[in-house]
C-alpha atoms as a PDB file:
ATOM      1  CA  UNK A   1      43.363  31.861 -55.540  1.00  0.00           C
ATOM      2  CA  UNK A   2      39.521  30.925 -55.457  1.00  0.00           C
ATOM      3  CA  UNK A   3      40.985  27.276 -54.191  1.00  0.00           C
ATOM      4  CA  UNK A   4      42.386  29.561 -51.053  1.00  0.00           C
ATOM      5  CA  UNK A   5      39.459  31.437 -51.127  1.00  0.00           C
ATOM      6  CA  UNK A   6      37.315  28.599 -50.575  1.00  0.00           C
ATOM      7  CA  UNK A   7      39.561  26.673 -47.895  1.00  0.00           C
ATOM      8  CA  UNK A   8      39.293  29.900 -45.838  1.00  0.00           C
ATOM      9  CA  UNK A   9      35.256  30.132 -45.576  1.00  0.00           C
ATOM     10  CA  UNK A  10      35.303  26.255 -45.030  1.00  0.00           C
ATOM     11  CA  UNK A  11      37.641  26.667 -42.077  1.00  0.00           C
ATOM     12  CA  UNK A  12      35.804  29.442 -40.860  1.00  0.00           C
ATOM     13  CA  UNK A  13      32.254  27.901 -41.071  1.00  0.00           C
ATOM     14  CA  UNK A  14      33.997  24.443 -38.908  1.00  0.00           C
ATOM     15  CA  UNK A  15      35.073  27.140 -36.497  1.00  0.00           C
ATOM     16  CA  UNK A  16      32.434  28.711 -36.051  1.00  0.00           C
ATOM     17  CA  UNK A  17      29.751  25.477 -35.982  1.00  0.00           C
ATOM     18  CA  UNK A  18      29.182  26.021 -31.932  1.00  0.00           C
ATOM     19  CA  UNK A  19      27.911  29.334 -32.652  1.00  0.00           C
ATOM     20  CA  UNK A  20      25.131  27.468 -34.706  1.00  0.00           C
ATOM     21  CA  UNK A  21      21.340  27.461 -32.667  1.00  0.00           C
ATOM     22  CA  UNK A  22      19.343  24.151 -33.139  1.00  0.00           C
ATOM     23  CA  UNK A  23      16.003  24.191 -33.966  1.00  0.00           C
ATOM     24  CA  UNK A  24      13.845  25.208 -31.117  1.00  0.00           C
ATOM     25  CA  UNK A  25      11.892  21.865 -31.210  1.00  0.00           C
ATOM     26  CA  UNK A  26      14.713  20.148 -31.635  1.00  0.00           C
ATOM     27  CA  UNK A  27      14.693  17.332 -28.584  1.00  0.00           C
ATOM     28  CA  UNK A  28      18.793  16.706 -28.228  1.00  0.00           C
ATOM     29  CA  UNK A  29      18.961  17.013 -24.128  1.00  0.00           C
ATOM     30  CA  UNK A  30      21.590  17.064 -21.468  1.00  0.00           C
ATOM     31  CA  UNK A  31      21.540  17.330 -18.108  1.00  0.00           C
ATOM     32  CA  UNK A  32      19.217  15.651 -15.496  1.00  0.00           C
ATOM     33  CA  UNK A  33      16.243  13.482 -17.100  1.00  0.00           C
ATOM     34  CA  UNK A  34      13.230  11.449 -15.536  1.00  0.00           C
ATOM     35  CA  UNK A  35      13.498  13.544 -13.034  1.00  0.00           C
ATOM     36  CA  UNK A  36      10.194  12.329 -11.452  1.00  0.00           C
ATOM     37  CA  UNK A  37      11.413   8.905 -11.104  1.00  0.00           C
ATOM     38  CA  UNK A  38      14.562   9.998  -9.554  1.00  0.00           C
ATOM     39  CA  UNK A  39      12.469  12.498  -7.361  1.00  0.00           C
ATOM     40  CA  UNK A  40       9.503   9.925  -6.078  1.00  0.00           C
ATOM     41  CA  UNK A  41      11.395   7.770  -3.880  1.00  0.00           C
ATOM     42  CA  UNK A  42      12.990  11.010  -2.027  1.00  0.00           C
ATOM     43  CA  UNK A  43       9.188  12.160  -1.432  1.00  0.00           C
ATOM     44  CA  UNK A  44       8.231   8.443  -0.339  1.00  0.00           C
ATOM     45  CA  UNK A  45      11.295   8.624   2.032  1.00  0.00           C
ATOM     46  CA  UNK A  46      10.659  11.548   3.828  1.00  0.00           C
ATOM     47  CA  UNK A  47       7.121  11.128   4.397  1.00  0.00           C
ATOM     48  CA  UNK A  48       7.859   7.479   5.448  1.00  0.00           C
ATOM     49  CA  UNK A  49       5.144   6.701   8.756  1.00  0.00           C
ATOM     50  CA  UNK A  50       4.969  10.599   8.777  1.00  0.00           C
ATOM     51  CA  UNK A  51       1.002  11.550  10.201  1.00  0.00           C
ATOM     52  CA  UNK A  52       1.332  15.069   9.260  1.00  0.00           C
ATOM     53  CA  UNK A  53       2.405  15.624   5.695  1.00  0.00           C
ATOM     54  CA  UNK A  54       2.974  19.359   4.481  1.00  0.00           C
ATOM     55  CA  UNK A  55       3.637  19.727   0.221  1.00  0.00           C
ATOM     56  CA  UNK A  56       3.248  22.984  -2.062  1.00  0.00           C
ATOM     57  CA  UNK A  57       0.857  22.829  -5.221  1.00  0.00           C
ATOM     58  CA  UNK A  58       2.087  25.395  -7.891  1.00  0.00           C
ATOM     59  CA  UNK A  59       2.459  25.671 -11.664  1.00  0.00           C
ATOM     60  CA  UNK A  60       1.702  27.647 -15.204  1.00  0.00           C
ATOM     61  CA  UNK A  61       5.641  28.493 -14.891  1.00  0.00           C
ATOM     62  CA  UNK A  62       5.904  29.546 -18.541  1.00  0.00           C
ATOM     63  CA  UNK A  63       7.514  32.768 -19.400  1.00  0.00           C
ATOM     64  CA  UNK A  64       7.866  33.971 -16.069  1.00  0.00           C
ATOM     65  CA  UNK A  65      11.357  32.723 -14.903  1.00  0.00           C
ATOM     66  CA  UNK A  66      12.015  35.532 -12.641  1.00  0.00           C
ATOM     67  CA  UNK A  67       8.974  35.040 -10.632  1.00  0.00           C
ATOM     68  CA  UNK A  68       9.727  31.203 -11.075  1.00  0.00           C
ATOM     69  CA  UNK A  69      13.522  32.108  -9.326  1.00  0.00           C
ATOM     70  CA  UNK A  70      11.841  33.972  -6.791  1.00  0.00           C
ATOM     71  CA  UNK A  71       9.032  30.676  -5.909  1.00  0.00           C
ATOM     72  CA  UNK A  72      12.636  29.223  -5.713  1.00  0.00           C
ATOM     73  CA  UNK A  73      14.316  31.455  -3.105  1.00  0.00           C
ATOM     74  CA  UNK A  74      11.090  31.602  -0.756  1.00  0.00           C
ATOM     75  CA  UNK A  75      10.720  27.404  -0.661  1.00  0.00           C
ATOM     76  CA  UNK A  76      14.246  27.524   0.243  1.00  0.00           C
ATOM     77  CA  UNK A  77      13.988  29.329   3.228  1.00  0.00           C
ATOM     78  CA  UNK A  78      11.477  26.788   4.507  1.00  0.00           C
ATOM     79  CA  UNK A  79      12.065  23.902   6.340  1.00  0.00           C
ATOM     80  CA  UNK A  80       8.692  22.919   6.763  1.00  0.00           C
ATOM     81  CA  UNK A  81       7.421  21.701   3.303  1.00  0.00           C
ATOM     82  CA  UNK A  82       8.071  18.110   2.263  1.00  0.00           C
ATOM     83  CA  UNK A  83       7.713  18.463  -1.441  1.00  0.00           C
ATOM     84  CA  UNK A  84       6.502  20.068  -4.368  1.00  0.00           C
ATOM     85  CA  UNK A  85       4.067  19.656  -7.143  1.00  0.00           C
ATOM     86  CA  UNK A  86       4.026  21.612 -10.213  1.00  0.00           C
ATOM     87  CA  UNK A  87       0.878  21.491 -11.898  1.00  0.00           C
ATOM     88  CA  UNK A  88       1.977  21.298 -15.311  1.00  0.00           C
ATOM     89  CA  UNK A  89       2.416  24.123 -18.217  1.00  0.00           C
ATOM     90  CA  UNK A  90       6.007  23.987 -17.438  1.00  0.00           C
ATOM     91  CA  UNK A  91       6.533  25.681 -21.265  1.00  0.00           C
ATOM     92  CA  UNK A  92       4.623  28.101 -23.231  1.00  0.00           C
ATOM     93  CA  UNK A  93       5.608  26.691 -26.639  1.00  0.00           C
ATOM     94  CA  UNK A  94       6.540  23.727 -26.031  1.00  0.00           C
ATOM     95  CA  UNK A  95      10.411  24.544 -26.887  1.00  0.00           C
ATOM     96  CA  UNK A  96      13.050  22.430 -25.604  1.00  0.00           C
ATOM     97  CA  UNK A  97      14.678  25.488 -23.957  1.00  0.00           C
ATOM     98  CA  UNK A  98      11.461  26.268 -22.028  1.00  0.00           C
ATOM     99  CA  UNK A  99      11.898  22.863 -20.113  1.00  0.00           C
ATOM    100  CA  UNK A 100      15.128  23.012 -19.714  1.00  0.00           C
ATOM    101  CA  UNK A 101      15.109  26.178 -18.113  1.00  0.00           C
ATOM    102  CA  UNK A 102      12.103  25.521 -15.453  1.00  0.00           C
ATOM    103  CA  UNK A 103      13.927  22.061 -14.856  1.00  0.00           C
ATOM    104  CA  UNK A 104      17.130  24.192 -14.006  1.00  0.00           C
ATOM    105  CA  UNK A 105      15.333  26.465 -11.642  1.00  0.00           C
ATOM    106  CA  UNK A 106      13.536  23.983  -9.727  1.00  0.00           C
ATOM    107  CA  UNK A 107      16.546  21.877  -9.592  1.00  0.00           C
ATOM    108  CA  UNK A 108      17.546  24.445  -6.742  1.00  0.00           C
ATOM    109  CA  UNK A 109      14.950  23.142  -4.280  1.00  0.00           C
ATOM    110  CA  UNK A 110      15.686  22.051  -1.346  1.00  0.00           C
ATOM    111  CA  UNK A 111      12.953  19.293  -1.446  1.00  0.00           C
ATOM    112  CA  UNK A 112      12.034  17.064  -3.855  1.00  0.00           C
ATOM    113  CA  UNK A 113       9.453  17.773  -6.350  1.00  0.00           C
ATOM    114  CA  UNK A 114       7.356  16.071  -9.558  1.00  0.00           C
ATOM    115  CA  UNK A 115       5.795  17.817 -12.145  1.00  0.00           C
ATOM    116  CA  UNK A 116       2.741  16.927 -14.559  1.00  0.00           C
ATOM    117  CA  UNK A 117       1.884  17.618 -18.053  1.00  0.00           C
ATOM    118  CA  UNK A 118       0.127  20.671 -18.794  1.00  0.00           C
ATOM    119  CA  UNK A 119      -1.578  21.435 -22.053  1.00  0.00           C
ATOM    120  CA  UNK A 120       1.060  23.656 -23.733  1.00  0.00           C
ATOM    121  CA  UNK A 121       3.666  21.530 -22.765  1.00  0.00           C
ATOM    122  CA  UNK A 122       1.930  19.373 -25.746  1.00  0.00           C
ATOM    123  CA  UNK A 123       2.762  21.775 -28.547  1.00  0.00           C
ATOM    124  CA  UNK A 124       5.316  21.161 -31.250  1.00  0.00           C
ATOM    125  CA  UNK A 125       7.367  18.056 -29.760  1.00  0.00           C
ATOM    126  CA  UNK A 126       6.449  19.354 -26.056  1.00  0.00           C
ATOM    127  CA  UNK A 127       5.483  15.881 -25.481  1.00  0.00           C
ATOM    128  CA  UNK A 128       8.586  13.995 -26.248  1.00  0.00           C
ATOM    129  CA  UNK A 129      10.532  16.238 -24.328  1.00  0.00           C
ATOM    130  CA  UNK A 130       8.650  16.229 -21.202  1.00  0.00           C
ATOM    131  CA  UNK A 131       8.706  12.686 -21.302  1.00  0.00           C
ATOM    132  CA  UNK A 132      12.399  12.536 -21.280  1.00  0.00           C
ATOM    133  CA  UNK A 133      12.849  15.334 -18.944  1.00  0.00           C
ATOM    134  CA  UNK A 134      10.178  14.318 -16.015  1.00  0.00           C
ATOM    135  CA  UNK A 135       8.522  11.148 -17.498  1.00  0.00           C
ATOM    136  CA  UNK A 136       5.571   9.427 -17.935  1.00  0.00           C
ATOM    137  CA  UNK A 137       2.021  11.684 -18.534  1.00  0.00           C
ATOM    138  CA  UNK A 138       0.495   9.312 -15.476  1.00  0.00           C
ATOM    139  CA  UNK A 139       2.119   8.433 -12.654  1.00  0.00           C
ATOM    140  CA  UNK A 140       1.498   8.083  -9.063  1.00  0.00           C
ATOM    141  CA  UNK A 141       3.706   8.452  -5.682  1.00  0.00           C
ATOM    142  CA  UNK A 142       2.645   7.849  -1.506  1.00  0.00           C
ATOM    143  CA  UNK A 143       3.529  10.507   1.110  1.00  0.00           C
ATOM    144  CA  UNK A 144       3.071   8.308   4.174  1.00  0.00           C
ATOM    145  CA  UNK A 145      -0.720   6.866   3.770  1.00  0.00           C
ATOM    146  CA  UNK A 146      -1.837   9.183   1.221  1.00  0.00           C
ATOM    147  CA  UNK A 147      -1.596   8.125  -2.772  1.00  0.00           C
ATOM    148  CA  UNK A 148      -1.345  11.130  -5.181  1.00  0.00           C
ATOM    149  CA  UNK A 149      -2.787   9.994  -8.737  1.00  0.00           C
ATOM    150  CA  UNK A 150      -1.355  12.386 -11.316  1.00  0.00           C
ATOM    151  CA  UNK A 151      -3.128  12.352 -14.265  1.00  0.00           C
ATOM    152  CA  UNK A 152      -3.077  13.935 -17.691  1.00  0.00           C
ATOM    153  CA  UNK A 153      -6.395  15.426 -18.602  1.00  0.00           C
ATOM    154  CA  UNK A 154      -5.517  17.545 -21.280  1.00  0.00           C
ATOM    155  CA  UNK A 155      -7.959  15.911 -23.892  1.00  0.00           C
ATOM    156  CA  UNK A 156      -8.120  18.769 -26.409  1.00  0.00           C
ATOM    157  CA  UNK A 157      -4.196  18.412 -27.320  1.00  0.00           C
ATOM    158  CA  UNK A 158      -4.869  15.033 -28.062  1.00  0.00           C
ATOM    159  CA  UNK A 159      -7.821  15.973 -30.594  1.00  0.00           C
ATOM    160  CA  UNK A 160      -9.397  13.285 -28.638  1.00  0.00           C
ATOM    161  CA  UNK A 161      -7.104  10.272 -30.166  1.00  0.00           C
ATOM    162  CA  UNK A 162      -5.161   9.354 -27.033  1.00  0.00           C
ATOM    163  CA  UNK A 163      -7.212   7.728 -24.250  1.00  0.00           C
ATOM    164  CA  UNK A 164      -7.176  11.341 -21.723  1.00  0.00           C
ATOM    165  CA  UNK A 165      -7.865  10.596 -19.056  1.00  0.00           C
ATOM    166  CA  UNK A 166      -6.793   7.246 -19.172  1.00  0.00           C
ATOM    167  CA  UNK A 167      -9.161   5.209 -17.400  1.00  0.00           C
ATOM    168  CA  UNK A 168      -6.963   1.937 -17.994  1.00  0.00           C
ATOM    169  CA  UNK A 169      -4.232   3.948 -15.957  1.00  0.00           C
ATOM    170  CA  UNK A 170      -6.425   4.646 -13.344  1.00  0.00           C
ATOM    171  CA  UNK A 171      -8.304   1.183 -13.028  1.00  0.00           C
ATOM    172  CA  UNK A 172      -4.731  -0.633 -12.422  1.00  0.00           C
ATOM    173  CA  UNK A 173      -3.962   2.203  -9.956  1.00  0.00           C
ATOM    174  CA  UNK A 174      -6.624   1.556  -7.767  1.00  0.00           C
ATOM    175  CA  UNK A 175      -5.744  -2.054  -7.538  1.00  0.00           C
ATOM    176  CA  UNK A 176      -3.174  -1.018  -5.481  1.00  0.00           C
ATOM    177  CA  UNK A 177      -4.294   0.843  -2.957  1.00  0.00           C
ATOM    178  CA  UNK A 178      -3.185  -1.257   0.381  1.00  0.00           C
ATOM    179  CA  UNK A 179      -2.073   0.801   3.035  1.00  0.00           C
ATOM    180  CA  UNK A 180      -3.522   4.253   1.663  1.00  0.00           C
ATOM    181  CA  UNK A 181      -6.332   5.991   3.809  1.00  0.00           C
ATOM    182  CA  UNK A 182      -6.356   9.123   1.572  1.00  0.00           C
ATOM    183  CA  UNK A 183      -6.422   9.915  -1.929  1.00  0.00           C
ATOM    184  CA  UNK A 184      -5.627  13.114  -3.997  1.00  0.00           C
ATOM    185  CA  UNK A 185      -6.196  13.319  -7.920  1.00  0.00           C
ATOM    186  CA  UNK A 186      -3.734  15.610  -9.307  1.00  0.00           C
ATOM    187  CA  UNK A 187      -4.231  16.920 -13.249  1.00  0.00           C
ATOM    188  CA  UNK A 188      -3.755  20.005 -15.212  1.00  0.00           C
ATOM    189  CA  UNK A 189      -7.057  20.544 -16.387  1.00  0.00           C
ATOM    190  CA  UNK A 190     -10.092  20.238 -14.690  1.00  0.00           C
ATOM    191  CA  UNK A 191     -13.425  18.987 -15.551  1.00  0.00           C
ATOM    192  CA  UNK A 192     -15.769  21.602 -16.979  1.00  0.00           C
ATOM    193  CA  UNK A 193     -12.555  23.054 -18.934  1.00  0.00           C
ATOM    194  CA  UNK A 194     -13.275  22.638 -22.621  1.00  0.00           C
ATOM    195  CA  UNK A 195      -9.804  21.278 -22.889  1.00  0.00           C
ATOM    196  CA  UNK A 196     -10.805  18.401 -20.333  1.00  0.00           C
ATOM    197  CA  UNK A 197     -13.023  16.020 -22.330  1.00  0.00           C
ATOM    198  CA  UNK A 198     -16.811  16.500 -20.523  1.00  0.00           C
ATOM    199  CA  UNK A 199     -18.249  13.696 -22.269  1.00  0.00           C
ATOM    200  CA  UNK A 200     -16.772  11.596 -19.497  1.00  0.00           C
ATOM    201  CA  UNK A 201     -16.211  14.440 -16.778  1.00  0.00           C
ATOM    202  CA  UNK A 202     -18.872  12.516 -14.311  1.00  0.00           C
ATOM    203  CA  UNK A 203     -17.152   9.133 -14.868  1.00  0.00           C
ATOM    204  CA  UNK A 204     -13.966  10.616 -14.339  1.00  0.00           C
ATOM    205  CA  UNK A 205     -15.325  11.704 -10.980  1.00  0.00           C
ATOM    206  CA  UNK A 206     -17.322   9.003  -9.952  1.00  0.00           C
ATOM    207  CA  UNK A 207     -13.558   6.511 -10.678  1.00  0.00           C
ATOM    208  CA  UNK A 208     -11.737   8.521  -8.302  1.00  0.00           C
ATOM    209  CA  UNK A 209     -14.764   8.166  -5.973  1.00  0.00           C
ATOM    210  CA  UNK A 210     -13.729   4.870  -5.548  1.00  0.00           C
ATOM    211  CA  UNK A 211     -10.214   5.508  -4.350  1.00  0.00           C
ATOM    212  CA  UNK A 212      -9.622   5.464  -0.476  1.00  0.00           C
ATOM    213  CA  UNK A 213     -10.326   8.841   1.564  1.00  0.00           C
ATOM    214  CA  UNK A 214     -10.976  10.870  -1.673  1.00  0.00           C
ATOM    215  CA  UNK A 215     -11.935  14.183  -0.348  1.00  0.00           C
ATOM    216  CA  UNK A 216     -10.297  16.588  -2.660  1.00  0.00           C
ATOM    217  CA  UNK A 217      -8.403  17.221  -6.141  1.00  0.00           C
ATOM    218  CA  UNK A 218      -5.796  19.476  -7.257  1.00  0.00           C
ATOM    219  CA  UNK A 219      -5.512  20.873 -10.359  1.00  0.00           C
ATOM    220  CA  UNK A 220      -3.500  24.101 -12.026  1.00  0.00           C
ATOM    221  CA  UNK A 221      -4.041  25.445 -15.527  1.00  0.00           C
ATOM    222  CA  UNK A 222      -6.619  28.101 -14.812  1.00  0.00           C
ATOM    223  CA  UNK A 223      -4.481  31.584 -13.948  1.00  0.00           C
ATOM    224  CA  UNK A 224      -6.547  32.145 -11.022  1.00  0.00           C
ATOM    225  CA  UNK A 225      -6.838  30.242  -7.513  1.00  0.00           C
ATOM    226  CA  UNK A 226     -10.496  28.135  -7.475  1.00  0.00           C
ATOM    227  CA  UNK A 227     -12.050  26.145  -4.982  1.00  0.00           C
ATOM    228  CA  UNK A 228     -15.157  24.573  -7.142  1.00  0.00           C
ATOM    229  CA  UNK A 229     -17.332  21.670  -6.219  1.00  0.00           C
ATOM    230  CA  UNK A 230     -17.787  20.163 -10.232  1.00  0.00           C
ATOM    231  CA  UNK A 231     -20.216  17.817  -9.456  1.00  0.00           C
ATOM    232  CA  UNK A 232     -22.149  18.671  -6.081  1.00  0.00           C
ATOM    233  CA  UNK A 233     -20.878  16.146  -4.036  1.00  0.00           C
ATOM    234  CA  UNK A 234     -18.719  17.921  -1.116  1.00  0.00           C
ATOM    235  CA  UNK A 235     -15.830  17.236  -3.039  1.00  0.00           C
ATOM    236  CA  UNK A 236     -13.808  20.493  -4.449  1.00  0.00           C
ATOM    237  CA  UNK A 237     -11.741  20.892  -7.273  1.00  0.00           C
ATOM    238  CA  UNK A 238      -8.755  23.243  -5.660  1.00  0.00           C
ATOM    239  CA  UNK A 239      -6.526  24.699  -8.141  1.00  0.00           C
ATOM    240  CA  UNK A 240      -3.647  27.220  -7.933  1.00  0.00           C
ATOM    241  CA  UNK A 241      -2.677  30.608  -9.872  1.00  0.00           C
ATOM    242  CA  UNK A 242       0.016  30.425 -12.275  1.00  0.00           C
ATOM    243  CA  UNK A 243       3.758  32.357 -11.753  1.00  0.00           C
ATOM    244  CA  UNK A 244       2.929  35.605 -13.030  1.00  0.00           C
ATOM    245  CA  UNK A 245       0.900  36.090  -9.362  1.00  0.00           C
ATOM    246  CA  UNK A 246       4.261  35.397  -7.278  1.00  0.00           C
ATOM    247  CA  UNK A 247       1.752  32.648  -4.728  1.00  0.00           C
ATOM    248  CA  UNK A 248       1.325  28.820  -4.241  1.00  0.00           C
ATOM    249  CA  UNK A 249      -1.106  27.072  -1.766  1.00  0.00           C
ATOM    250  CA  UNK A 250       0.673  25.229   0.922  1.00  0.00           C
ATOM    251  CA  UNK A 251      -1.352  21.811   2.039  1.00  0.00           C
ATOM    252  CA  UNK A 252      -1.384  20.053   5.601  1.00  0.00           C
ATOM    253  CA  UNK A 253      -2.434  16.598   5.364  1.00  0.00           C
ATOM    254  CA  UNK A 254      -3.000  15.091   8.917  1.00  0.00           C
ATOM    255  CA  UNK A 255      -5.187  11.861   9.882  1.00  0.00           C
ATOM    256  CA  UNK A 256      -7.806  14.127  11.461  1.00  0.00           C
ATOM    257  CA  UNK A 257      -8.353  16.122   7.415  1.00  0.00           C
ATOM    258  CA  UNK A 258      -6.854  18.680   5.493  1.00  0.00           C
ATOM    259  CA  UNK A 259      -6.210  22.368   5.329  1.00  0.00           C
ATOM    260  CA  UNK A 260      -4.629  24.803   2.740  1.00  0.00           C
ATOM    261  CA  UNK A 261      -3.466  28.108   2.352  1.00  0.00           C
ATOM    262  CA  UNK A 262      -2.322  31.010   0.192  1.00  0.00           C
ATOM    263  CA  UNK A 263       1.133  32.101   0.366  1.00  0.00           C
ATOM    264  CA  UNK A 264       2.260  34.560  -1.634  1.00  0.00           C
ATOM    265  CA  UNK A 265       6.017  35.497  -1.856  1.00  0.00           C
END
């Protein structure tokens, strides 16, 4: 009897083995990966010998996938935007599902976009699935003749043993720069952030100095919009709100400058 017993639980436990969660760090993935690799040659495409280039900088998605959906609907209805950035702090926790959900939202756009590594998207194994879901931590694209440098700055994560920024990264990026008459740093974390690593912040700044038409850099992870000149130059530091405040800022690159707004949706 407690033979039949037994063969009964057993059979029930196989049948029931789907029902079983993983662990939420657990980095098993389906679906679409490298998605900025896959994504980069669409932007370089369709700003190909464009003078006017138009792209969205949002991010901080987190927990708000509703507000995420809505970002979503509203791009959708546009047909003047040629891509996206998110900003980075795609998760909250760094849980696989938490990527895998943003990357299913904004897999609805109409345009193509990248995203970057923000500093909670570092926590538990954050890192190795970010890296399999959108890719490298550094990477760079062209939208007709402008180069957007994406770079992770989020130094505290890294308790300072991983070269953030990576100035090696940036140093081969700029010997490549034929062709480009602007250039627009994109990070997470900006300098004077005690998770960006100050002890290099005017380094850092004077690098991307060097880069063709540098007149601006992008940056998300503060919660709030911010338009702040670091370093007393002329050159601002524009970053965008997170989710939660349901608005992006929409950029217009043309040869004469640049512009930006705040949409909210």
């Amino acid at each position: 009897m407690r033979k039949w017993i037994f063969l009964f639980w057993m059979a029930m436990f196989i049948a029931g083995c789907d029902l079983i969660e993983y662990h939420p760090y657990d980095v098993r993935l389906s679906g679409k990966l490298d998605i900025n690799k896959k994504n980069i040659p669409l932007i370089e495409e369709a700003c190909r010998d464009k003078d006017t280039v138009r792209f969205v900088l949002m991010g901080d998605t987190q927990r708000w996938y509703d507000e995420t959906e809505a970002f979503v609907k509203h791009m959708n209805k546009r047909d003047d935007v040629d891509f996206v950035i998110h900003g980075g702090d795609i998760s909250d926790f760094g849980l696989t599902k938490e990527f895998l959900w943003i990357r299913d939202i904004m897999g609805k756009l109409r345009v193509p976009y990248v995203a970057l590594l923000g500093n909670h998207d570092i926590l538990g194994n954050g890192m190795d699935v970010f890296v399999d879901v959108f890719g490298e931590e550094n990477f760079s694209f062209r939208a007709g003749e402008n180069l957007f440098l994406c770079v992770n700055t989020n130094a505290l994560e890294f308790d300072y043993s991983h070269p953030v920024p990576d100035f090696s990264f940036i140093y081969s990026e700029l010997q490549d720069t034929v062709g480009i008459s602007r250039t627009i740093p994109v990070m997470h974390v900006p300098p004077g952030d005690i998770e960006f690593n100050n002890n290099v912040g005017f380094v850092f700044h004077t690098m991307l100095k060097t880069f063709p038409g540098m007149e601006f850099c992008m940056h998300a992870h503060s919660h709030r919009l911010r338009h702040e000149e670091h370093f007393d130059d002329g050159i601002p530091y524009i970053g965008c709100s997170c989710m939660k405040d349901k608005n992006y800022l929409l950029f217009t690159l043309t040869p004469e400058g640049y512009e930006y707004e705040v949409v909210y949706y």
